[in-house]
C-alpha atoms as a PDB file:
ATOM      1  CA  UNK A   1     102.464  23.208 -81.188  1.00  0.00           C
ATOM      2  CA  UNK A   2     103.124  26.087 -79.174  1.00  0.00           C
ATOM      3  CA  UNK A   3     100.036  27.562 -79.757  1.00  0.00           C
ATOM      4  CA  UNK A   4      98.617  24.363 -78.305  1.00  0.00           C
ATOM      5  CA  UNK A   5     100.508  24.485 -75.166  1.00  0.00           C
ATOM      6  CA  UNK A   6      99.887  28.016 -74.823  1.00  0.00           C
ATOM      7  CA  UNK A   7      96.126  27.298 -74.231  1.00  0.00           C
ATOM      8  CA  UNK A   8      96.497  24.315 -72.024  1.00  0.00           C
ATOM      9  CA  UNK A   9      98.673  26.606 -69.908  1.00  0.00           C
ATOM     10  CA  UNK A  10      95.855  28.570 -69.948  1.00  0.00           C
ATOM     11  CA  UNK A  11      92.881  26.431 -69.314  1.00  0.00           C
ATOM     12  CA  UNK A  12      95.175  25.293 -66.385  1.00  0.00           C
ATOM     13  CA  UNK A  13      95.525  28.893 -65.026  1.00  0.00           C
ATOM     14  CA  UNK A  14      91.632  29.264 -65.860  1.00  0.00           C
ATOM     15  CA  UNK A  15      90.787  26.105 -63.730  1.00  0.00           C
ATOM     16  CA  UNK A  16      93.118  27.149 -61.007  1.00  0.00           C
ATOM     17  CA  UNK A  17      91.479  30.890 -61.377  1.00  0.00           C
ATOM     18  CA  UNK A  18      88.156  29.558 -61.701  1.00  0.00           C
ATOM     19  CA  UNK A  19      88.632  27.033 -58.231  1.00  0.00           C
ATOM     20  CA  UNK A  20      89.798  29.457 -55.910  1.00  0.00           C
ATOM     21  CA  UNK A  21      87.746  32.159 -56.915  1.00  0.00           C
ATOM     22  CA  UNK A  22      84.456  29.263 -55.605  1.00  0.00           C
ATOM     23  CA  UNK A  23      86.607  28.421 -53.023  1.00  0.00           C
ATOM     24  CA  UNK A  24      86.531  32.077 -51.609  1.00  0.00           C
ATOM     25  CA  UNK A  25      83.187  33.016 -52.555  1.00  0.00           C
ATOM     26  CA  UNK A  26      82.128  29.755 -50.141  1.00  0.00           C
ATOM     27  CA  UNK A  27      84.240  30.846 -47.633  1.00  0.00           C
ATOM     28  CA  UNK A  28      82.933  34.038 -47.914  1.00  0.00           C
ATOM     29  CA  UNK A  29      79.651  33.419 -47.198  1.00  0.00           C
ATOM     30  CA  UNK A  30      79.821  31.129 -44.909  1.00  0.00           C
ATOM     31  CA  UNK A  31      81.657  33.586 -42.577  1.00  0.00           C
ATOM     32  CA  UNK A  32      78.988  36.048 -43.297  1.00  0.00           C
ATOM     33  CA  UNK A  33      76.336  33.573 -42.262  1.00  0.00           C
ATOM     34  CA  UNK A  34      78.178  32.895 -39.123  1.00  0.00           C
ATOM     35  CA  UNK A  35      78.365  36.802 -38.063  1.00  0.00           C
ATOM     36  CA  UNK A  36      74.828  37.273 -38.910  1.00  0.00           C
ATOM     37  CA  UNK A  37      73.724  34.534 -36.774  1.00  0.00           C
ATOM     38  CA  UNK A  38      76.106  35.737 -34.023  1.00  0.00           C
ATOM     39  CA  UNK A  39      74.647  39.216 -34.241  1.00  0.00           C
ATOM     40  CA  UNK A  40      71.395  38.136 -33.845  1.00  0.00           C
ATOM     41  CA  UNK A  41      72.170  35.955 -31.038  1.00  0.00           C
ATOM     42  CA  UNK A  42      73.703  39.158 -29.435  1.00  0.00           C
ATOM     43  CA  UNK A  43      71.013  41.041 -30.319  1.00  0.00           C
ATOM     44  CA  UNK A  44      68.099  38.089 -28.353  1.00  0.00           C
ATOM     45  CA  UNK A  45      70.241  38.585 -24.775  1.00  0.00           C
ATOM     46  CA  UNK A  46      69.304  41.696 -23.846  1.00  0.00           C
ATOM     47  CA  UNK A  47      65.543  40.914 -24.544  1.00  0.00           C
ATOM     48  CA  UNK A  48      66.244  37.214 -22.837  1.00  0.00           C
ATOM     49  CA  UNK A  49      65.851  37.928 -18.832  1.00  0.00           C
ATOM     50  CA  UNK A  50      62.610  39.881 -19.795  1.00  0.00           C
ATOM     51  CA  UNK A  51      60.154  37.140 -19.621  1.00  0.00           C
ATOM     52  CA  UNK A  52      61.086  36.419 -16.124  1.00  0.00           C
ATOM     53  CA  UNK A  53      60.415  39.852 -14.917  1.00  0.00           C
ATOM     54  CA  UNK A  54      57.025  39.707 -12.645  1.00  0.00           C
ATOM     55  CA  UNK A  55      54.732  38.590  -9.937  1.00  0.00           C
ATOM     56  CA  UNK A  56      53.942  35.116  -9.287  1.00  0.00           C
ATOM     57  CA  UNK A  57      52.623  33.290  -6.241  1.00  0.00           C
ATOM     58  CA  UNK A  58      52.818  29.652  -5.270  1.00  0.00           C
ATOM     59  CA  UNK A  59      51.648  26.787  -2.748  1.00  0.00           C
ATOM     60  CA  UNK A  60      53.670  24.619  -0.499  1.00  0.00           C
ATOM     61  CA  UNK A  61      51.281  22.097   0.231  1.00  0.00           C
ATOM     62  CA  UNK A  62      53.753  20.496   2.923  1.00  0.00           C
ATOM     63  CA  UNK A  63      53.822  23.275   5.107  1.00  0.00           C
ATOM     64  CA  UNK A  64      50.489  24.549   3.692  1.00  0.00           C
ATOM     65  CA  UNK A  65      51.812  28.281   2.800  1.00  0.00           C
ATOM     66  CA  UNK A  66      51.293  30.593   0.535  1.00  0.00           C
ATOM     67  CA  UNK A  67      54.327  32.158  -0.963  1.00  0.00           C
ATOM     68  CA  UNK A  68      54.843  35.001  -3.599  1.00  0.00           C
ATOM     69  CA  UNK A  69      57.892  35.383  -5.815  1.00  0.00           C
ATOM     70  CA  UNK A  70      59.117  38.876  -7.765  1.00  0.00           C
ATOM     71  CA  UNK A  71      61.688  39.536 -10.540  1.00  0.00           C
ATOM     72  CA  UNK A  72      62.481  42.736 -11.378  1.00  0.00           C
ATOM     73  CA  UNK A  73      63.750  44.611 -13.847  1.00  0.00           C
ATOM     74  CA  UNK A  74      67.452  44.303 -12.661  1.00  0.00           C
ATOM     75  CA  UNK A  75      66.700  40.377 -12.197  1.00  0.00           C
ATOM     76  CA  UNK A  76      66.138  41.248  -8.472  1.00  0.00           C
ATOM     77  CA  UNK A  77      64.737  37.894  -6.621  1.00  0.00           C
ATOM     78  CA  UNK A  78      62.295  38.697  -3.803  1.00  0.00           C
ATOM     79  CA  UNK A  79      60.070  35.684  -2.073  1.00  0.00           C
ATOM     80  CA  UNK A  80      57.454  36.748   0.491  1.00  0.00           C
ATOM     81  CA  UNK A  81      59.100  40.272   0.173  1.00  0.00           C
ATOM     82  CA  UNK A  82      62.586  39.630   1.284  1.00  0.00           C
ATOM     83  CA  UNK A  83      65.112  40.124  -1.097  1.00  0.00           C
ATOM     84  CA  UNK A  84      66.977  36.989  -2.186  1.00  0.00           C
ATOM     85  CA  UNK A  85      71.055  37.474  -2.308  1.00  0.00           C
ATOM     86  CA  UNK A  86      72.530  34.801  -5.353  1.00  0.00           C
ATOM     87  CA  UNK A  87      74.612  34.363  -8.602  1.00  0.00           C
ATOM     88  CA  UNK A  88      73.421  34.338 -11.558  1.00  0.00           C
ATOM     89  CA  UNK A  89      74.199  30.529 -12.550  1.00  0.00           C
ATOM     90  CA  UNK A  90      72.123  30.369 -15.903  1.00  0.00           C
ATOM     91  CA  UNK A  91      70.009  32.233 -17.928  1.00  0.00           C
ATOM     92  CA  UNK A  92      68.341  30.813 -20.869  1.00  0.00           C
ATOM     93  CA  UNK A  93      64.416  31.489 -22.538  1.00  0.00           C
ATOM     94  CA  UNK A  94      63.907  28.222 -20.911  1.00  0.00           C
ATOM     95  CA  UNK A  95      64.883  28.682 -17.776  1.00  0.00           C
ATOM     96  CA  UNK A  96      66.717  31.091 -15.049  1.00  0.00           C
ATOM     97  CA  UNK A  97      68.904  29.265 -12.262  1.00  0.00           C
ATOM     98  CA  UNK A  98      70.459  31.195  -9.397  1.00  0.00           C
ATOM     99  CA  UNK A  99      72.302  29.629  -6.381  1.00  0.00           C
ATOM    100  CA  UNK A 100      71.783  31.282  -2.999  1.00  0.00           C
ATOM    101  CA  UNK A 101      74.245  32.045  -0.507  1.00  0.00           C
ATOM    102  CA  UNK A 102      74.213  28.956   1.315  1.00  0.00           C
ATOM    103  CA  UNK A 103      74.386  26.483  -2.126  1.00  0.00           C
ATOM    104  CA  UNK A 104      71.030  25.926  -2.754  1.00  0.00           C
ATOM    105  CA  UNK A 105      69.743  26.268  -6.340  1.00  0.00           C
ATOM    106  CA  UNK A 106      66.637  28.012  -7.244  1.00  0.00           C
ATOM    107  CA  UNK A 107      65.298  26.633 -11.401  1.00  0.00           C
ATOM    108  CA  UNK A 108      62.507  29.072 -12.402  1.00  0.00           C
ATOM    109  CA  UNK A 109      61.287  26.984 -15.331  1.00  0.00           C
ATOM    110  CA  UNK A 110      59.375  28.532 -18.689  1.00  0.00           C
ATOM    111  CA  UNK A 111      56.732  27.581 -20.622  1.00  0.00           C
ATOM    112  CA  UNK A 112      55.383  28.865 -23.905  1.00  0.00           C
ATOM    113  CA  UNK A 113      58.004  32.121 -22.913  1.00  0.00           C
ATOM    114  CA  UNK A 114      56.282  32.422 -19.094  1.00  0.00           C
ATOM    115  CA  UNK A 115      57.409  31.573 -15.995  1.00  0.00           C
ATOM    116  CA  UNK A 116      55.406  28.062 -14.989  1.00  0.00           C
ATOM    117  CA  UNK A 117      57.232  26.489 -12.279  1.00  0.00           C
ATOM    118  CA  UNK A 118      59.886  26.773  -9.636  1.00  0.00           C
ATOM    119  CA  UNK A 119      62.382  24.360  -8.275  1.00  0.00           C
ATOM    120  CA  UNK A 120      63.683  25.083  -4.850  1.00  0.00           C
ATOM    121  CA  UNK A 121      66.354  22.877  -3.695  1.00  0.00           C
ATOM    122  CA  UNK A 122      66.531  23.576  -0.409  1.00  0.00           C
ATOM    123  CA  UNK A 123      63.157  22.331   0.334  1.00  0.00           C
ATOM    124  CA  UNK A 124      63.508  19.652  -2.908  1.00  0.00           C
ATOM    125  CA  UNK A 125      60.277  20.359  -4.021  1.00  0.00           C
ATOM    126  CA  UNK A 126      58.609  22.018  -7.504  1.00  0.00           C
ATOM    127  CA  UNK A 127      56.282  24.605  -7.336  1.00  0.00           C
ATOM    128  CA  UNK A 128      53.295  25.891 -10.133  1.00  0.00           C
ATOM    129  CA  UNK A 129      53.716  29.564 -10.249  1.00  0.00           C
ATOM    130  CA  UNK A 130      50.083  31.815 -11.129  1.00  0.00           C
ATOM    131  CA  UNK A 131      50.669  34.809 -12.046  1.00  0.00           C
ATOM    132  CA  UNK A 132      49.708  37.595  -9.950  1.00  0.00           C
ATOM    133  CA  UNK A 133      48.481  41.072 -11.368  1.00  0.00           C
ATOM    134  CA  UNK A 134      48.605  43.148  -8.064  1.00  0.00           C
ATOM    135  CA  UNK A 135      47.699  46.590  -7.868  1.00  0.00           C
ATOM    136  CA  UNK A 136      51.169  47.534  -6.806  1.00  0.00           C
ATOM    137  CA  UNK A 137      52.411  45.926  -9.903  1.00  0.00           C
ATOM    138  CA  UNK A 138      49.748  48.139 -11.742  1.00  0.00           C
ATOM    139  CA  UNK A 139      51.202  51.038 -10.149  1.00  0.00           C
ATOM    140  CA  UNK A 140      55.270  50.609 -10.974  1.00  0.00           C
ATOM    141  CA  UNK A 141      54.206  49.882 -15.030  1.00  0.00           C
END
C-alpha cells in the first residue's frame, strides 16, 4: 500500500510539474510574440513620415488658384513657398494631420502609400494633390 501511495503522490507532483511547466512555456511565448511585434512596430516609425516627404501641387477651383505644397525631410510644411508653423497632431501611413497656429487642421490623406489629397479646414474644402517632379527637387536628391 505504500508503494501505491507513493506513486499517486507522484503522478500528482508529475501533473502539477507537467501543468506549470505548459503554463510557462505559453506564457513564454506569448510575451515573446508581443516584443517582437513591438519591435517591429518601433522599427516601421522611423520609415513612417517618409512617404509624405515631396512636391505636390493642387487646384482651388473657388478662388481658381494654383497652389503647391512641400514636405521635407524634417516634416517641414511649405504651401506656395511659405513655411507653415504647426504641431504635429497625427502621423499615421494613412494620413499626416497638423494644426496651424490659429486652430485650423491641415489632413494630408494617403493612398496606396502616396500622398492623394489634402483637407484644409480653414477654407473647408479637399484638395487632389499631383505630384510634381520639379527640377529643383531633381537638384536637392
Amino acid at each position: 500500500m505504500i508503494v501505491l501511495e507513493e506513486n499517486d503522490t507522484m503522478k500528482k507532483h508529475w501533473s502539477l510539474f507537467l501543468g506549470a511547466s505548459l503554463i510557462t512555456g505559453i506564457a513564454g511565448s506569448l510575451f515573446l510574440k508581443k516584443k517582437q511585434e513591438k519591435q517591429q512596430t518601433d522599427s516601421d516609425i522611423p520609415n513612417l513620415y517618409k512617404s509624405y516627404l515631396g512636391s505636390w501641387w493642387f487646384v482651388n477651383k473657388q478662388k481658381a488658384t494654383q497652389h503647391t505644397l512641400k514636405i521635407k525631410d524634417d516634416l517641414q510644411i511649405i504651401i506656395d513657398g511659405k513655411k507653415l508653423s504647426y504641431m504635429l497632431v497625427e502621423l499615421t501611413n494613412k494620413r499626416l494631420v497638423a494644426q496651424d497656429e490659429y486652430g485650423y487642421h491641415l489632413i494630408v490623406q494617403c493612398l496606396n502609400d502616396k500622398p492623394a489629397s489634402l483637407y484644409d479646414e480653414a477654407d473647408d474644402a479637399t484638395y487632389v494633390l499631383e505630384a510634381t517632379d520639379s527640377l529643383e527637387d531633381l537638384i536637392e536628391q
